[in-house]
C-alpha atoms as a PDB file:
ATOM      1  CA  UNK A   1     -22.777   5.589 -10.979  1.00  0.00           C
ATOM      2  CA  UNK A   2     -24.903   8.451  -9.148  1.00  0.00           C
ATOM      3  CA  UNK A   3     -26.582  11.692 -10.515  1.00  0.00           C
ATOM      4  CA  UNK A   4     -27.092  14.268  -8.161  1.00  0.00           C
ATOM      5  CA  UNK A   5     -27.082  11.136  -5.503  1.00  0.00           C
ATOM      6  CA  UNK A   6     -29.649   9.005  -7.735  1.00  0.00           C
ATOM      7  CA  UNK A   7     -27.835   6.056  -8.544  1.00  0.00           C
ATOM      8  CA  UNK A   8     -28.588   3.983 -12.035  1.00  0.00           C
ATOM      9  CA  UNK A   9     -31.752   1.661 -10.253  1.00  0.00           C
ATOM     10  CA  UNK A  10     -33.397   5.384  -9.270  1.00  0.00           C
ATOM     11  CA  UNK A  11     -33.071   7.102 -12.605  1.00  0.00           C
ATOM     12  CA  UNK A  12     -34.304   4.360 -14.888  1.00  0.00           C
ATOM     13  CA  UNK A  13     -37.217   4.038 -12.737  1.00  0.00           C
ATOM     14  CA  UNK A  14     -38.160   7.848 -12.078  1.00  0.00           C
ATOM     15  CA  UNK A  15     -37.844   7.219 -16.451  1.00  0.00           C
ATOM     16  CA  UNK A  16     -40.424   4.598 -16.377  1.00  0.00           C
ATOM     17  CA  UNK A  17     -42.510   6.491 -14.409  1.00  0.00           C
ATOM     18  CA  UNK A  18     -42.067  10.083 -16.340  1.00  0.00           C
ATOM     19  CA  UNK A  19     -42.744   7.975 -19.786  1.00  0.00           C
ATOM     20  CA  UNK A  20     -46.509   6.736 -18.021  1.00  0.00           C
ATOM     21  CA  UNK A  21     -47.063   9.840 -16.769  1.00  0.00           C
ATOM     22  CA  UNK A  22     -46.389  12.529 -19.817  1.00  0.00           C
ATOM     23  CA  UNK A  23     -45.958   9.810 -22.675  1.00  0.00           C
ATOM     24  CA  UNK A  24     -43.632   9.552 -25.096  1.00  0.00           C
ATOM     25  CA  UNK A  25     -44.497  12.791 -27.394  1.00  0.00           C
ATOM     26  CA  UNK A  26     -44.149  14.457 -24.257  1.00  0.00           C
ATOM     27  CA  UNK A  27     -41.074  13.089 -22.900  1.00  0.00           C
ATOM     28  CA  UNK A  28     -39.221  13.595 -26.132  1.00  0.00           C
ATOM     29  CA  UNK A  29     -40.189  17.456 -26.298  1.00  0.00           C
ATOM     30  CA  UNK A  30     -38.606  17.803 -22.391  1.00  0.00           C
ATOM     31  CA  UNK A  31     -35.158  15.727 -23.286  1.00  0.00           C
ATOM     32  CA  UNK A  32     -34.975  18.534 -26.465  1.00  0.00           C
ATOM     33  CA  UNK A  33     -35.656  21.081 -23.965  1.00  0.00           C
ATOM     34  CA  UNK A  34     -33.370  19.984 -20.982  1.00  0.00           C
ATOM     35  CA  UNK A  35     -30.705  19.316 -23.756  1.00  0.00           C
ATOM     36  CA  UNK A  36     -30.848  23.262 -24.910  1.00  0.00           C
ATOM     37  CA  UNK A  37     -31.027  24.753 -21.004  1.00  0.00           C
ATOM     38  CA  UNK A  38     -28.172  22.401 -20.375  1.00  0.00           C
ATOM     39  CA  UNK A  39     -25.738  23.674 -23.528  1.00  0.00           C
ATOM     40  CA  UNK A  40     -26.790  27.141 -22.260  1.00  0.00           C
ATOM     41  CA  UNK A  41     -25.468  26.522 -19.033  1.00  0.00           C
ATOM     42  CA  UNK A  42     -22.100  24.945 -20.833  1.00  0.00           C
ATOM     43  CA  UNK A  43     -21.772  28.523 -22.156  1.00  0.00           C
ATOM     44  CA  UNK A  44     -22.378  30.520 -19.886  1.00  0.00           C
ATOM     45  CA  UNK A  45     -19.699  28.830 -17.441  1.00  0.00           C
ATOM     46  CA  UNK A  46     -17.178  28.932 -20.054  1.00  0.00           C
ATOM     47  CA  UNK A  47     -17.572  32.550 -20.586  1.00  0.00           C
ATOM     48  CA  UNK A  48     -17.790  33.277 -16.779  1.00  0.00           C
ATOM     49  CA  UNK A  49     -14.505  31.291 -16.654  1.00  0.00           C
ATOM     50  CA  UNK A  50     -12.949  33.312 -19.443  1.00  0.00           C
ATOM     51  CA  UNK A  51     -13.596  36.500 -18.058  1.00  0.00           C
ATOM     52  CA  UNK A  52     -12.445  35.320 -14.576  1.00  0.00           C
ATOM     53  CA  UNK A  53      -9.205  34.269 -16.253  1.00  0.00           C
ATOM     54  CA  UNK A  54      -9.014  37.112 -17.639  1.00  0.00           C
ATOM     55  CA  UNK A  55      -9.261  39.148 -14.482  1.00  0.00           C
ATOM     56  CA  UNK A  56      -6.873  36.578 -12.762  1.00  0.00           C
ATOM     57  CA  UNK A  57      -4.295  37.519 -15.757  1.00  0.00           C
ATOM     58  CA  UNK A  58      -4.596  41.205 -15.287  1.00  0.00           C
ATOM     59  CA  UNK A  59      -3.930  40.994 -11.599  1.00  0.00           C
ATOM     60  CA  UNK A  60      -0.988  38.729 -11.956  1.00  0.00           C
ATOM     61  CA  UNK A  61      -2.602  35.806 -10.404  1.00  0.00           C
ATOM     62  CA  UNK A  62      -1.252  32.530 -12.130  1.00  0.00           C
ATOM     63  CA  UNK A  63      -4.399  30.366 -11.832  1.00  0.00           C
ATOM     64  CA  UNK A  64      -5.671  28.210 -14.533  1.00  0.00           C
ATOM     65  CA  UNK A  65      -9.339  28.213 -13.914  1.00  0.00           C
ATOM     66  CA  UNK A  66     -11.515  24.976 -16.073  1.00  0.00           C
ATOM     67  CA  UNK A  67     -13.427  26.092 -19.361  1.00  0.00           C
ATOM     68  CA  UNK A  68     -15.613  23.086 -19.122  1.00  0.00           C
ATOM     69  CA  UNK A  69     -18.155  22.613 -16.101  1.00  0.00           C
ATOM     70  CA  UNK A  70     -16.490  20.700 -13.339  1.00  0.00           C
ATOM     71  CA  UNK A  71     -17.126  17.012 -12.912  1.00  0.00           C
ATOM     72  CA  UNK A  72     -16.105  14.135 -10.774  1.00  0.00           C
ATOM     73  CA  UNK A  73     -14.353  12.932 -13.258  1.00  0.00           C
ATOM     74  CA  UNK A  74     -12.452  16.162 -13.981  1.00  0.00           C
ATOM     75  CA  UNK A  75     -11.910  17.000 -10.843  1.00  0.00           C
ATOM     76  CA  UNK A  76      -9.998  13.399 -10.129  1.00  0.00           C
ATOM     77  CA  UNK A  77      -8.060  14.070 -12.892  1.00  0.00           C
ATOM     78  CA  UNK A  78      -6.815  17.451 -11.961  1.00  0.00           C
ATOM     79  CA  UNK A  79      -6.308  16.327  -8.468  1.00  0.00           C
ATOM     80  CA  UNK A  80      -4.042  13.141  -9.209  1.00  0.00           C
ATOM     81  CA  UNK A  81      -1.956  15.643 -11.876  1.00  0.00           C
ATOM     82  CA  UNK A  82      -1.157  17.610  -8.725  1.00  0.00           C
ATOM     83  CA  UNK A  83      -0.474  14.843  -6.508  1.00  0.00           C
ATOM     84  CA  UNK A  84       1.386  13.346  -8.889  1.00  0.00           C
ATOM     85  CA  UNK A  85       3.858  16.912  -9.095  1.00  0.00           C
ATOM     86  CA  UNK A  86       4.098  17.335  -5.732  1.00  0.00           C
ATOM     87  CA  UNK A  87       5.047  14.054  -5.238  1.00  0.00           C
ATOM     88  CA  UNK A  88       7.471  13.189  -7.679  1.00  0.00           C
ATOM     89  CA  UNK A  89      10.766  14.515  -5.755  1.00  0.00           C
ATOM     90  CA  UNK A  90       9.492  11.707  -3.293  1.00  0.00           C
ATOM     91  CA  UNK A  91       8.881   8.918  -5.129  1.00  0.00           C
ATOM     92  CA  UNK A  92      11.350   8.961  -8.055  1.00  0.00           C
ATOM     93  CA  UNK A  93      14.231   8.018  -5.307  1.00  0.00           C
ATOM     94  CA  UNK A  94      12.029   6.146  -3.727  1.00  0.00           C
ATOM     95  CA  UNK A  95      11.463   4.207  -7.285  1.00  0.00           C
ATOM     96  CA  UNK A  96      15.490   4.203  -7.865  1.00  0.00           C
ATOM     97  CA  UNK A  97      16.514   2.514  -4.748  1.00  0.00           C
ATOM     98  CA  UNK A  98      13.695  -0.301  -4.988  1.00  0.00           C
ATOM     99  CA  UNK A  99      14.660  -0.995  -8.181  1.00  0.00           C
ATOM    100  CA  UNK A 100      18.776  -1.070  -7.203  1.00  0.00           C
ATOM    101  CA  UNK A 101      17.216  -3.088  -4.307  1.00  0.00           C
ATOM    102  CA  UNK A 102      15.296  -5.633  -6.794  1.00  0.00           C
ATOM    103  CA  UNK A 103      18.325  -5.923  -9.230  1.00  0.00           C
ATOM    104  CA  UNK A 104      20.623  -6.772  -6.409  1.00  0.00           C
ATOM    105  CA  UNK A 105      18.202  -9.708  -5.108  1.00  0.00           C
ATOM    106  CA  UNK A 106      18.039 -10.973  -8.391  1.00  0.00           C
ATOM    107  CA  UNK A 107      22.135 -11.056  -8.635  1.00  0.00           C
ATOM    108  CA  UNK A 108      21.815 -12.814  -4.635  1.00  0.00           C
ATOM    109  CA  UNK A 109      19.636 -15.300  -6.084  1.00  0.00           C
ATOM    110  CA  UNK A 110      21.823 -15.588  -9.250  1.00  0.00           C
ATOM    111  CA  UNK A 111      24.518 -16.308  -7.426  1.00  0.00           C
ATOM    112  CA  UNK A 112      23.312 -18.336  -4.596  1.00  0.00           C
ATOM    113  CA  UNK A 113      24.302 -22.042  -4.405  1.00  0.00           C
ATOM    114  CA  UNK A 114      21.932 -25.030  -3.145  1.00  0.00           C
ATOM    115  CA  UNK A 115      23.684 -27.039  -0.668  1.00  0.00           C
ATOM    116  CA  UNK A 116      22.130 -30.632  -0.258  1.00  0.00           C
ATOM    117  CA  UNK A 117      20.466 -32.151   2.947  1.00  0.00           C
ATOM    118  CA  UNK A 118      22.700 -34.481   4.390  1.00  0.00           C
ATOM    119  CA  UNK A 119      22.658 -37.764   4.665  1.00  0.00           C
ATOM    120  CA  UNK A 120      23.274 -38.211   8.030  1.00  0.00           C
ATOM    121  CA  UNK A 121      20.402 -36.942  10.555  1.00  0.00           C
ATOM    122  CA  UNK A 122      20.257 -34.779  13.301  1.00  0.00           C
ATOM    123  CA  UNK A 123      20.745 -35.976  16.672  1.00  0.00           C
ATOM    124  CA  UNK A 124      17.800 -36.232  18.681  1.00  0.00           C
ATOM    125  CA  UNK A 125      17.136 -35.437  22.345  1.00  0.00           C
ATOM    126  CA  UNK A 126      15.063 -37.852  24.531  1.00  0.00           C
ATOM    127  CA  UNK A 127      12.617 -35.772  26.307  1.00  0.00           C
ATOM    128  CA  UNK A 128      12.800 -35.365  30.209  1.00  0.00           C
ATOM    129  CA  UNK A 129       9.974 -36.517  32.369  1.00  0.00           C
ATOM    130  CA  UNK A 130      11.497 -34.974  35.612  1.00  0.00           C
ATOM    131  CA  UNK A 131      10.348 -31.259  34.409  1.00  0.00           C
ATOM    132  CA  UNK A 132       7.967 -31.621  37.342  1.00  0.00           C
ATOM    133  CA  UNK A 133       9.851 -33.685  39.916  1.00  0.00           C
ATOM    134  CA  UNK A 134      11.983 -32.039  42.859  1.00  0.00           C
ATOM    135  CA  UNK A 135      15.385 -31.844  42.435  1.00  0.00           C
ATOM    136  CA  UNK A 136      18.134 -33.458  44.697  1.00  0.00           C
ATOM    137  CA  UNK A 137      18.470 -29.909  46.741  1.00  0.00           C
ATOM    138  CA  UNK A 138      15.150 -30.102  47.593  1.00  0.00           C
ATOM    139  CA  UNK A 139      13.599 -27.549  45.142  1.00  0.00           C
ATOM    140  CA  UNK A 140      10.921 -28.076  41.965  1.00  0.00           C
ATOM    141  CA  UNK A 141      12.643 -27.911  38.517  1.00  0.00           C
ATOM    142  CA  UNK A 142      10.321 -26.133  35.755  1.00  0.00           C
ATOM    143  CA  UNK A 143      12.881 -26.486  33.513  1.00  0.00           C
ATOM    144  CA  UNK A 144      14.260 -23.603  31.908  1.00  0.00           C
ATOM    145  CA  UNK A 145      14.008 -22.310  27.960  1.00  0.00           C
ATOM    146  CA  UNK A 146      16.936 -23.938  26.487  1.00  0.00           C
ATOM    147  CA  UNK A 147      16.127 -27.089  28.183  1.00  0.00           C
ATOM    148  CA  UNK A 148      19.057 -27.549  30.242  1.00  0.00           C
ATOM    149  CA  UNK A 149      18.553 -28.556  33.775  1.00  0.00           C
ATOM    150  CA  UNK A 150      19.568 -26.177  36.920  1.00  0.00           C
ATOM    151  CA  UNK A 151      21.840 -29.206  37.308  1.00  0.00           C
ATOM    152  CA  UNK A 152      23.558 -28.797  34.427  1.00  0.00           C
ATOM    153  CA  UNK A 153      24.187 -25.271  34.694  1.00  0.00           C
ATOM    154  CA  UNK A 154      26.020 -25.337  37.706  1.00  0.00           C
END
């Protein structure tokens, strides 16, 4: 949490520090003071905000403009609210076909069989030791990816 950039460690000890300094009497009488100057800034944005509204109205401006001072907090909120309506044509299809995409996996699993292993193994290749050697026409054989040799392929 910060306020005005001072984050919670800051303000409890610039507290400390005020409470030495002017003592409690002292410190009590600011808080009641800061706690009027700060209601009378509360007001006065809220009637700056109605008359701007009200000028907005007049001039056929459809803004809603906040009655209460802006905060982090509010500001998130009226930001996601947006995001949210200018998103939705997006993301309700979007929703739809992952959910027609999850209900049809869950029918595929449904519906899907376990087969068990046989009992007989799978045949085995010895490996080759003559990756390395020269072949009968005289060239070296590095072997090739499916581990046929040129031999074989021709």
């Amino acid at each position: 949490m910060e306020i005005l950039g001072i984050g919670g460690a800051e303000l409890i000890a610039i507290l400390i520090i005020m409470l030495v300094v002017a003592g409690p009497k002292r410190m009590i009488q600011w808080a009641y003071i800061l706690g009027k100057y700060a209601a009378k800034a509360r007001a006065m944005w809220a009637e700056t905000m109605t008359y701007i509204q009200k000028e907005f109205k007049d001039a056929g401006v459809d803004i809603e403009l906040p009655k209460e001072v802006p905060t982090r907090g509010n500001l998130n909120r009226q930001i996601n609210k947006q995001v949210e309506k200018a998103m939705s044509p997006v993301t309700k299809p979007m929703q739809e076909a992952l959910d027609e995409t999850t209900s049809q996996l869950k029918d595929i699993k449904q519906h899907a069989t376990v087969r068990e292993p046989s009992s007989k193994p799978l045949p085995v290749k010895p490996p080759t030791t003559s990756a390395s050697a020269p072949s009968s026409n005289g060239s070296a054989d590095f072997g090739t990816w499916s581990g046929r040799s040129s031999d074989e392929e021709s």
